[in-house]
C-alpha atoms as a PDB file:
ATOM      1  CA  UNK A   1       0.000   0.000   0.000  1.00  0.00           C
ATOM      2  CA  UNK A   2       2.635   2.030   0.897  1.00  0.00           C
ATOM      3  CA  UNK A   3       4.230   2.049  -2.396  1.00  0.00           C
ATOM      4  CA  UNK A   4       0.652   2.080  -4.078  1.00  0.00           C
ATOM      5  CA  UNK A   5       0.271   6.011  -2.499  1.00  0.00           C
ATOM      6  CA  UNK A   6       4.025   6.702  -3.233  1.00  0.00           C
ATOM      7  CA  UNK A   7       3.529   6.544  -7.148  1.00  0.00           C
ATOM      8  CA  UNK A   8       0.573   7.967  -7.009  1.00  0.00           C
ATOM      9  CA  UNK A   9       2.016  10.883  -5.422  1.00  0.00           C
ATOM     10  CA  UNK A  10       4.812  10.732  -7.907  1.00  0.00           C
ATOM     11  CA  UNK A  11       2.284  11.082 -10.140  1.00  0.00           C
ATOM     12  CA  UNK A  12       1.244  13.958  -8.959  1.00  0.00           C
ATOM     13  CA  UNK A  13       4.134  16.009  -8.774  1.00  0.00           C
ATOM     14  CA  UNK A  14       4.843  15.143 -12.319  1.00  0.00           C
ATOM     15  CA  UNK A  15       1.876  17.375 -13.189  1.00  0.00           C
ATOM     16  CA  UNK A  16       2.474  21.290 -14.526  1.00  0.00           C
ATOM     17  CA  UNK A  17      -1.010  21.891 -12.628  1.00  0.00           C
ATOM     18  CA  UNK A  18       0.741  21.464  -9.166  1.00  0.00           C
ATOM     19  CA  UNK A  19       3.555  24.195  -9.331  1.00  0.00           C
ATOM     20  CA  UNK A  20       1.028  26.418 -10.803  1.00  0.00           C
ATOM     21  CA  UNK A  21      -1.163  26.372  -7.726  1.00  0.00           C
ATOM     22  CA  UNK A  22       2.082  26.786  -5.485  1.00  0.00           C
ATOM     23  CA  UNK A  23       3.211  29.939  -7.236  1.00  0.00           C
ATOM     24  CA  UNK A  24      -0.392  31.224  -6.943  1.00  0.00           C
ATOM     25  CA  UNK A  25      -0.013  30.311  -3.305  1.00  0.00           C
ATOM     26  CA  UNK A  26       2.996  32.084  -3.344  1.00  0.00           C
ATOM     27  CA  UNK A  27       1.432  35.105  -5.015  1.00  0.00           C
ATOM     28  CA  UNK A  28      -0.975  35.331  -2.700  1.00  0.00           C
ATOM     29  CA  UNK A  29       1.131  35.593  -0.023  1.00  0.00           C
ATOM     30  CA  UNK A  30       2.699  38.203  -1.001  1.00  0.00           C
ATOM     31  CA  UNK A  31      -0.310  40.043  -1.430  1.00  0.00           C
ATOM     32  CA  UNK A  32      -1.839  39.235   1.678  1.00  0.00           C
ATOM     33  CA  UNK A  33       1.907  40.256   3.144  1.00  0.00           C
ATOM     34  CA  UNK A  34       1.269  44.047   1.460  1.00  0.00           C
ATOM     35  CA  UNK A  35      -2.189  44.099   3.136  1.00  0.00           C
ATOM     36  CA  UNK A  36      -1.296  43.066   6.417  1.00  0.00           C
ATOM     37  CA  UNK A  37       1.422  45.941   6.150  1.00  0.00           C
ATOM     38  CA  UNK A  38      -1.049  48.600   4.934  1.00  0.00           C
ATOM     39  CA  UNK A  39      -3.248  47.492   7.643  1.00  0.00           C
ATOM     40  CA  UNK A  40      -0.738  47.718  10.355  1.00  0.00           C
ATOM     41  CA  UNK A  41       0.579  50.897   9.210  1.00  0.00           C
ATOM     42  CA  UNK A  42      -2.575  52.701   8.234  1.00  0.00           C
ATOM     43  CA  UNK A  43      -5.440  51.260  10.040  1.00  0.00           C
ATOM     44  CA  UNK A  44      -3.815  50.733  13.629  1.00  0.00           C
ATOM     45  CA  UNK A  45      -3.102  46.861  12.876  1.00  0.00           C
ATOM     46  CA  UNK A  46      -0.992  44.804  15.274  1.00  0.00           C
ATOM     47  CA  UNK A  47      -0.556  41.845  13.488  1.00  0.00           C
ATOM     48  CA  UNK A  48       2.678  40.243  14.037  1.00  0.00           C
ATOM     49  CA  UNK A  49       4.530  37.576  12.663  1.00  0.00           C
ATOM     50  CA  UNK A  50       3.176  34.893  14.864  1.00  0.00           C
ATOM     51  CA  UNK A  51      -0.550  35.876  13.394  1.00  0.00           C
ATOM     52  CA  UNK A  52       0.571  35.857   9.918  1.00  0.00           C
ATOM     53  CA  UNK A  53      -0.127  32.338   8.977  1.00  0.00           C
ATOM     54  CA  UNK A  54      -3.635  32.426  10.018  1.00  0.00           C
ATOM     55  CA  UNK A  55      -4.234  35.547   8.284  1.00  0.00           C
ATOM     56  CA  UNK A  56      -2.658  33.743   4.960  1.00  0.00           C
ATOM     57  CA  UNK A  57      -4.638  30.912   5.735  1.00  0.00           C
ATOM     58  CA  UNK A  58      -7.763  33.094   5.638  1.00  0.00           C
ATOM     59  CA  UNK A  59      -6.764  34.132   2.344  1.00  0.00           C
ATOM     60  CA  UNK A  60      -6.827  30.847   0.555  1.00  0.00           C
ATOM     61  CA  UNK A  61      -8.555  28.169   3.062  1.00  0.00           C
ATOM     62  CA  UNK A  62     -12.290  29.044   1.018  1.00  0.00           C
ATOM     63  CA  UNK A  63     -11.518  28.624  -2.834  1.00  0.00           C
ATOM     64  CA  UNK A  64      -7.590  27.721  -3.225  1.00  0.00           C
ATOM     65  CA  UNK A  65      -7.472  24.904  -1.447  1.00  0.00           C
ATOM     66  CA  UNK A  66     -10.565  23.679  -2.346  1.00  0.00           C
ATOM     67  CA  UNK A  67      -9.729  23.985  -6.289  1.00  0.00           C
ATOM     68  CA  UNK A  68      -6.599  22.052  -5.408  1.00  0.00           C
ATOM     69  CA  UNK A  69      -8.025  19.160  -3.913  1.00  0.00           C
ATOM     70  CA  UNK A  70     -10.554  19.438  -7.193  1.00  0.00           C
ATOM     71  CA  UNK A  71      -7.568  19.457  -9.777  1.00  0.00           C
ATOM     72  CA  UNK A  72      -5.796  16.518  -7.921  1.00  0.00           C
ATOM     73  CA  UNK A  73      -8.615  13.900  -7.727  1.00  0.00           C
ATOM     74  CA  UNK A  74      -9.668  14.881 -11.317  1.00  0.00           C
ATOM     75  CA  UNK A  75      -6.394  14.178 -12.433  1.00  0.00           C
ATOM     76  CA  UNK A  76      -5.926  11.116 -10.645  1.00  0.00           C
ATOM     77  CA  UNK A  77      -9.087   9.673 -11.363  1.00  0.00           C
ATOM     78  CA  UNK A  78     -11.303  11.421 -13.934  1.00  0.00           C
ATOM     79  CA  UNK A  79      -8.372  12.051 -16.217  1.00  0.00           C
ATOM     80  CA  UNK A  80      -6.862   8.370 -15.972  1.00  0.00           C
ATOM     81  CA  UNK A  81     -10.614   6.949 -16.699  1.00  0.00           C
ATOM     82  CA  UNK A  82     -10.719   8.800 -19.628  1.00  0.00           C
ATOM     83  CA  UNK A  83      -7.016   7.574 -20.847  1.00  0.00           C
ATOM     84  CA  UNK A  84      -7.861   4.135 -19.994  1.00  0.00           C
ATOM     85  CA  UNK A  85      -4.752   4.390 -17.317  1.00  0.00           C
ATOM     86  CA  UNK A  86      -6.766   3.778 -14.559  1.00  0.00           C
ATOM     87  CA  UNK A  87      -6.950   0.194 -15.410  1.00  0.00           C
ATOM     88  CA  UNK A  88      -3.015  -0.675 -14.990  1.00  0.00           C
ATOM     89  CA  UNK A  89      -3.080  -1.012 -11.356  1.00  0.00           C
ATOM     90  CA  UNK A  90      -5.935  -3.368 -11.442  1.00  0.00           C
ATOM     91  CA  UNK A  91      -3.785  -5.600 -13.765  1.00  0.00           C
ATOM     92  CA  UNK A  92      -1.360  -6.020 -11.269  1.00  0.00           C
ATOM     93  CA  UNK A  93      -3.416  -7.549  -8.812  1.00  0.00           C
ATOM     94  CA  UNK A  94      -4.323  -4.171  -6.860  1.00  0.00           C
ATOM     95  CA  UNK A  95      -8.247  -4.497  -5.597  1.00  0.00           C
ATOM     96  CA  UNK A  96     -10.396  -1.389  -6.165  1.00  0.00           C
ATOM     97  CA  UNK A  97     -10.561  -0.865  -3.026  1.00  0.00           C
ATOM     98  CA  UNK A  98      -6.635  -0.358  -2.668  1.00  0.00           C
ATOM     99  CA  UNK A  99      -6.586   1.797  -5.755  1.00  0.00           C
ATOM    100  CA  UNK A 100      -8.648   4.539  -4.310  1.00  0.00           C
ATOM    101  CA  UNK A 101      -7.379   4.326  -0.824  1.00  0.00           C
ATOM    102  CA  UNK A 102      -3.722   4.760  -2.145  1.00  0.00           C
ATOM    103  CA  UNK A 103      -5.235   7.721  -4.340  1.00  0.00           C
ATOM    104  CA  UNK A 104      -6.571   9.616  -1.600  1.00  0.00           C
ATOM    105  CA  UNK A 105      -4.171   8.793   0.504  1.00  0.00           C
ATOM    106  CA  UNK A 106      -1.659  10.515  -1.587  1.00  0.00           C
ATOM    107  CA  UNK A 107      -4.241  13.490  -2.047  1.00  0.00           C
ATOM    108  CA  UNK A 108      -3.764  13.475   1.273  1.00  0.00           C
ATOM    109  CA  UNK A 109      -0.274  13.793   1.480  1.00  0.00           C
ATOM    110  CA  UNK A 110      -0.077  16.627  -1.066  1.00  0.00           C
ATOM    111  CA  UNK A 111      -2.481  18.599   0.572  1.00  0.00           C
ATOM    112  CA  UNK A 112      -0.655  18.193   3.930  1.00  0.00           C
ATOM    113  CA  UNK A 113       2.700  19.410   1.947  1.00  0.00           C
ATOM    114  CA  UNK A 114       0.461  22.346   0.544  1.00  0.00           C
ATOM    115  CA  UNK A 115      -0.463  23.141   4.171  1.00  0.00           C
ATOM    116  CA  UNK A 116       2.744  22.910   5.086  1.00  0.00           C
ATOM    117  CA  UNK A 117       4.615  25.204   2.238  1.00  0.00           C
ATOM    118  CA  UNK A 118       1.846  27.295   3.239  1.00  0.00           C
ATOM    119  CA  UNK A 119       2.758  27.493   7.173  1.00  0.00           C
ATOM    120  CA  UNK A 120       6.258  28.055   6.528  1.00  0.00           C
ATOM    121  CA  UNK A 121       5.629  31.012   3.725  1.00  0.00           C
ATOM    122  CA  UNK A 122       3.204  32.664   6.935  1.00  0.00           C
ATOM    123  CA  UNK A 123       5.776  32.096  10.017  1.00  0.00           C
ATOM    124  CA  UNK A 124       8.719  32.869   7.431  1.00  0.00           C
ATOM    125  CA  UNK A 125       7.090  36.033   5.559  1.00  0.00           C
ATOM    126  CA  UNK A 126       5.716  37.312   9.003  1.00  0.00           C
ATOM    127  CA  UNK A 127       8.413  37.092  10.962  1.00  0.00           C
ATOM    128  CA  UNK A 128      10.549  38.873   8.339  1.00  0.00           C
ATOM    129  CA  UNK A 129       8.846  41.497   8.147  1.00  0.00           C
ATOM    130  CA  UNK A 130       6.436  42.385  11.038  1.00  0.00           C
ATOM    131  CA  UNK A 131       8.647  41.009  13.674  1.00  0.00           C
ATOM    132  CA  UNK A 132       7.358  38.066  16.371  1.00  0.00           C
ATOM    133  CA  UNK A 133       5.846  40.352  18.683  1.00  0.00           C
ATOM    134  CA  UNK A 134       5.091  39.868  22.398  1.00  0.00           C
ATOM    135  CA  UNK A 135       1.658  38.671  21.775  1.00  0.00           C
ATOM    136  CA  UNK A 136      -0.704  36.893  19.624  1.00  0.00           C
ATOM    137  CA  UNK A 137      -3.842  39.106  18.572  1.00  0.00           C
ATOM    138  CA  UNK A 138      -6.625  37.669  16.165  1.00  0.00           C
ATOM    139  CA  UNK A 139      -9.867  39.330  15.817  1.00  0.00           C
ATOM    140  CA  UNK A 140      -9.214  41.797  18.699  1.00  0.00           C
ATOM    141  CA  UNK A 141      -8.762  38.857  21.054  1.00  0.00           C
ATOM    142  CA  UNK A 142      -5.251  38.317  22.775  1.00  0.00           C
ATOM    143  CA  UNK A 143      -3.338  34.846  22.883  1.00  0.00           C
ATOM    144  CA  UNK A 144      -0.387  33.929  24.786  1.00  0.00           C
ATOM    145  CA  UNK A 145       2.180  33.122  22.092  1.00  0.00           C
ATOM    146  CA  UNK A 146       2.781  29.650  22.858  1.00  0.00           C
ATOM    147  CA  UNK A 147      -1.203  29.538  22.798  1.00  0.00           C
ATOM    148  CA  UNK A 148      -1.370  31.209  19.221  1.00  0.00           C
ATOM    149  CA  UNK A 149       1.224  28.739  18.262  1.00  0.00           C
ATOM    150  CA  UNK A 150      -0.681  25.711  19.322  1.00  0.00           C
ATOM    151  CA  UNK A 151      -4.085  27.585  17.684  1.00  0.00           C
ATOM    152  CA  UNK A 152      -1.975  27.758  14.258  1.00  0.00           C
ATOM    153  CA  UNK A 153      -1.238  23.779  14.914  1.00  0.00           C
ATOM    154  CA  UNK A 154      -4.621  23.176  15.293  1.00  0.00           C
ATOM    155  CA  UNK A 155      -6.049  25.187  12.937  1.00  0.00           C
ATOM    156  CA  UNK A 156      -3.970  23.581   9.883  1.00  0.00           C
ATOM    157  CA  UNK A 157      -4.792  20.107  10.967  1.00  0.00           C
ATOM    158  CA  UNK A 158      -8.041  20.110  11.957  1.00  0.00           C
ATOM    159  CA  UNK A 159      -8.659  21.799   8.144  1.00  0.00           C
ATOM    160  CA  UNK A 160      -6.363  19.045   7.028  1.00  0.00           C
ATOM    161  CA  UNK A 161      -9.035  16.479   7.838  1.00  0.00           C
ATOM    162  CA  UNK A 162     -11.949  18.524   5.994  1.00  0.00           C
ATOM    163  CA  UNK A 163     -10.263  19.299   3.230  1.00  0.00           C
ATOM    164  CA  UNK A 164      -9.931  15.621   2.578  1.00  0.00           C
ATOM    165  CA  UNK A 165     -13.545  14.726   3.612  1.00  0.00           C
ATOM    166  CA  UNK A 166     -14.252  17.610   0.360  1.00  0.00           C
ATOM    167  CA  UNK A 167     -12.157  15.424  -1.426  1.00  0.00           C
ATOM    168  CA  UNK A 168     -14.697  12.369  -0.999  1.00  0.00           C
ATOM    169  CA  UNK A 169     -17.502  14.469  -2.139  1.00  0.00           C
ATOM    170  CA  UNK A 170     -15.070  15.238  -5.600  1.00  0.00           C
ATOM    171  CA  UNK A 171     -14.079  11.185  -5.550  1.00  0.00           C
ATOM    172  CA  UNK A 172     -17.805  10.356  -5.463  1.00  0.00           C
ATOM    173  CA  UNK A 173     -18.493  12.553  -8.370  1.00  0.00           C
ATOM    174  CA  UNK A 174     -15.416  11.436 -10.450  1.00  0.00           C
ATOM    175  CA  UNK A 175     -16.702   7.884 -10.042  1.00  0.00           C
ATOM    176  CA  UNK A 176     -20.280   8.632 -11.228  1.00  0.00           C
ATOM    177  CA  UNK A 177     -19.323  11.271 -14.063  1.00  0.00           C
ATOM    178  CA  UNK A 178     -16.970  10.135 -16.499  1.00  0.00           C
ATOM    179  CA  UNK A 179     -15.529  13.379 -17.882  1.00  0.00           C
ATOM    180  CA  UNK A 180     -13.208  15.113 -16.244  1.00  0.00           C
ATOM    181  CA  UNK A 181     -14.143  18.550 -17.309  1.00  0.00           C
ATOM    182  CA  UNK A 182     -17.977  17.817 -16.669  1.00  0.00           C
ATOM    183  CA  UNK A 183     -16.268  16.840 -12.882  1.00  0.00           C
ATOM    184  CA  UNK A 184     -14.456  20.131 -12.503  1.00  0.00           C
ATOM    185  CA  UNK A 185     -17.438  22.272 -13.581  1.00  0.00           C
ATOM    186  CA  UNK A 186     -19.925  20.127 -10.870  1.00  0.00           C
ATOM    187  CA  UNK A 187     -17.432  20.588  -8.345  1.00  0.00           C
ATOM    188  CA  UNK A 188     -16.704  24.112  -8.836  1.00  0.00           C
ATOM    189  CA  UNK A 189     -20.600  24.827  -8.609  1.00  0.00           C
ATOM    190  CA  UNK A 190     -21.185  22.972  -5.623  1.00  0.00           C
ATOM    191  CA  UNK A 191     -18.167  24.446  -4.000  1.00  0.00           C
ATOM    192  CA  UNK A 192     -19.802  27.717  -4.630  1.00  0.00           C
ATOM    193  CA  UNK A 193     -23.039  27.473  -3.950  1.00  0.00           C
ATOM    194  CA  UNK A 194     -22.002  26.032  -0.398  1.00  0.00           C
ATOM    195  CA  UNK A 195     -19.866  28.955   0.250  1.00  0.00           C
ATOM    196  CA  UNK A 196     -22.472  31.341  -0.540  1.00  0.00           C
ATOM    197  CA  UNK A 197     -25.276  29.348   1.015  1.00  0.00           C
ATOM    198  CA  UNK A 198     -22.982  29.833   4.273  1.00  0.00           C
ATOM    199  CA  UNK A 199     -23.466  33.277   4.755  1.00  0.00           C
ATOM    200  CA  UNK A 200     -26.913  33.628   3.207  1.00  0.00           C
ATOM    201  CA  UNK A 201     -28.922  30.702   4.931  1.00  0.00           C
ATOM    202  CA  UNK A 202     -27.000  30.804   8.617  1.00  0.00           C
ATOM    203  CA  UNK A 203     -29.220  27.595   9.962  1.00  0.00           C
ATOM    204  CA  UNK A 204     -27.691  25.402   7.572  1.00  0.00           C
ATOM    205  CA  UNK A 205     -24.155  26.475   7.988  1.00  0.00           C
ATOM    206  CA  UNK A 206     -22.705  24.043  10.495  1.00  0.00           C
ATOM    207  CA  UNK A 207     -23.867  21.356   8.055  1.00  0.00           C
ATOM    208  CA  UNK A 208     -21.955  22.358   5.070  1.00  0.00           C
ATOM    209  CA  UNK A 209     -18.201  21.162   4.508  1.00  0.00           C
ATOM    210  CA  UNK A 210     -17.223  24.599   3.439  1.00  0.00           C
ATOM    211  CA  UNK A 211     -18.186  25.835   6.872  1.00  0.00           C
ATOM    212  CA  UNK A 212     -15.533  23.870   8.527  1.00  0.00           C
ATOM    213  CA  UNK A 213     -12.569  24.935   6.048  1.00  0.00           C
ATOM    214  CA  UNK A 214     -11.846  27.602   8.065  1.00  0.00           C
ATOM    215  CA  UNK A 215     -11.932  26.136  11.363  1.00  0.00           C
ATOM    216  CA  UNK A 216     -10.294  29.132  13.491  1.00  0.00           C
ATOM    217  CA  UNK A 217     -12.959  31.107  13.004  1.00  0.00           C
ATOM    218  CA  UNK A 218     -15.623  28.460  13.875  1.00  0.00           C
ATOM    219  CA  UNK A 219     -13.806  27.029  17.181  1.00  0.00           C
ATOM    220  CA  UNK A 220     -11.181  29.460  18.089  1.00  0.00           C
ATOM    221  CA  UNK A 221     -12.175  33.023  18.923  1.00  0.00           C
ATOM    222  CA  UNK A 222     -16.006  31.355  20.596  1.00  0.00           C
ATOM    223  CA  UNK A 223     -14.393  27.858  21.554  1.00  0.00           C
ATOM    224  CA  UNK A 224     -17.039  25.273  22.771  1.00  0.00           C
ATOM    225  CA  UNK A 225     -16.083  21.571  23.059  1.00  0.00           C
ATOM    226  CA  UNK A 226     -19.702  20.845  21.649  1.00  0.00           C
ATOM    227  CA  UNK A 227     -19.321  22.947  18.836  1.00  0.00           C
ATOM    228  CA  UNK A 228     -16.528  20.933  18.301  1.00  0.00           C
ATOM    229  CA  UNK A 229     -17.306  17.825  18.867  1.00  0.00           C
ATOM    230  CA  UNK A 230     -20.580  18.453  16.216  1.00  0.00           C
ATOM    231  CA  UNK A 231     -17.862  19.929  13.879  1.00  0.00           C
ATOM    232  CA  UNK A 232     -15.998  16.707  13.148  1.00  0.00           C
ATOM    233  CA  UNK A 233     -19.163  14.590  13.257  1.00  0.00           C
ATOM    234  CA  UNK A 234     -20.276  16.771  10.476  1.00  0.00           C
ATOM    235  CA  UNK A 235     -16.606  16.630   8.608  1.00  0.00           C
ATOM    236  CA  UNK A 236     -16.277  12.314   9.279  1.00  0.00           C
ATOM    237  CA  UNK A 237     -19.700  12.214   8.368  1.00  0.00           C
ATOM    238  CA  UNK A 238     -18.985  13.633   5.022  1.00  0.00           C
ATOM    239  CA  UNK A 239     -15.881  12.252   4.455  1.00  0.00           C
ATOM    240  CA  UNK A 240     -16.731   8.257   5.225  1.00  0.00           C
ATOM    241  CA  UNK A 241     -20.395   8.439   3.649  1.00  0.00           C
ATOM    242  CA  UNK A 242     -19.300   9.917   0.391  1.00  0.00           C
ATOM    243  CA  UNK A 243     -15.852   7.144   0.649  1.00  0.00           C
ATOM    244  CA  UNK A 244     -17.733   3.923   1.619  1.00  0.00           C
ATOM    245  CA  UNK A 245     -20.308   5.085  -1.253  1.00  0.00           C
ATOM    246  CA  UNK A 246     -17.502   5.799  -4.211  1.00  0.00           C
ATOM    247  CA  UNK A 247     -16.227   2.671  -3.199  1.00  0.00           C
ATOM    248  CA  UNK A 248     -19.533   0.369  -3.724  1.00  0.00           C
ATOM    249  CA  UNK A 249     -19.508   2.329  -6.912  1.00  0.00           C
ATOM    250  CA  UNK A 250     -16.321   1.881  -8.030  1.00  0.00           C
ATOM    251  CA  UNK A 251     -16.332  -1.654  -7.296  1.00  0.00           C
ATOM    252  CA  UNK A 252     -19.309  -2.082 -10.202  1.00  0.00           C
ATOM    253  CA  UNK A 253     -18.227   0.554 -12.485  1.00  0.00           C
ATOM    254  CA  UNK A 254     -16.673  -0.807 -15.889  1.00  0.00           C
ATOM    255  CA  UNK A 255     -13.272   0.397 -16.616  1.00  0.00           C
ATOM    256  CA  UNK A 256     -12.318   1.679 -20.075  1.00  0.00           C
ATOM    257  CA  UNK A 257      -9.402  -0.997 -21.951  1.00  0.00           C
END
């Protein structure tokens, strides 16, 4: 298995797609970097490096993530259907099952790396230029630093784990819509229309998937354990329905020779 996910994530990094979405990431910080300057210069900011990473994470934990884990699990899936690729593995003696577990397994993987890249551009750019500071402020609430530290931390794995129960939603439609293009258009619109159904219809927020992408917001600055508890219930709840039912799909689907 372990060598299953490893060339799948070779795979992946053999893909032009992939560094484009890092130097957007990397784009983005910067810009987030000028308005975090402006803001601390202009508007009486005191964000310091320490808050930095959250406040890039805020930036790109709604659509650029999101898109990312879209473009990978097309490519892996939808794209290798249509090439007729997707059948090699199976001729090797790898089950179905195996197949997609090693796929979004090494989804996984990436994403963590993207979360990663992404947590060392916030501490690194931050620090540079705003300094550590003596204490951690987000949304006019103070933090102990080893506190904001640990919030960070928790923040980037906690999103880790929805992030990847999105991805089911994306493997479930890749299984049940055989072009990849027709895949990346669904997804795109669902993505959207959950994000927007967030702030207009506030009842059914905390059972969306978008709602937990940006999990500081939900459980950090108004922490409840129920809250969180009910937060991953909702994110496992996505994440092994949508699996367990791609799977008993995939395992009937015909595969292109």
């Amino acid at each position: 298995m372990t060598r299953l996910i490893m060339n799948e994530v070779i795979k992946i990094f053999h893909q032009k797609k992939v560094y484009i979405f890092f130097a957007i990431l990397f784009i983005i910080s910067l810009f987030n970097l000028a308005g975090t300057a402006i803001t601390n210069r202009y508007l009486s900011g005191n964000n310091y490096g320490q808050t930095f990473p959250l406040i890039l994470f805020d930036g790109v934990s709604n659509i650029i993530i999101p898109m990312f884990v879209i473009v990978l699990i097309t490519s892996l899936f939808s794209d290798e259907y249509a090439d007729g690729s997707l059948k090699l593995p199976l001729l090797r003696k790898v089950s179905r099952n195996q197949l997609l577990l090693s796929k979004m397994g090494a989804i996984g993987i990436v994403v963590l790396i993207f979360l990663l890249v992404l947590l060392i551009l916030g501490y690194g750019l931050g620090i540079s230029f705003f300094g550590w500071g003596d204490q951690f402020v987000l949304k006019s609430k103070s933090f102990e630093p080893y506190e904001g530290v640990m919030l960070t931390l928790f923040t980037y794995g906690i999103s880790l784990i929805s992030y990847l129960s999105f991805g089911m939603m994306i493997l479930f439609l890749a299984v049940i819509i055989n072009n990849s293009a027709s895949v990346v258009a669904v997804s795109t619109g669902i993505l959207f229309t959950s994000l927007v159904s967030d702030y207009i219809i506030p009842k059914a927020a905390p059972y969306l998937i978008t709602n937990y992408f940006n999990t500081y917001r939900l459980f950090a600055l108004d922490f409840e354990f129920k809250k969180l508890l009910a937060g991953l219930i909702v994110i496992l709840t996505y994440g092994l329905g949508f699996y367990l039912t791609s799977i008993s799909i995939f395992n009937r689907k015909d595969i292109l020779i």
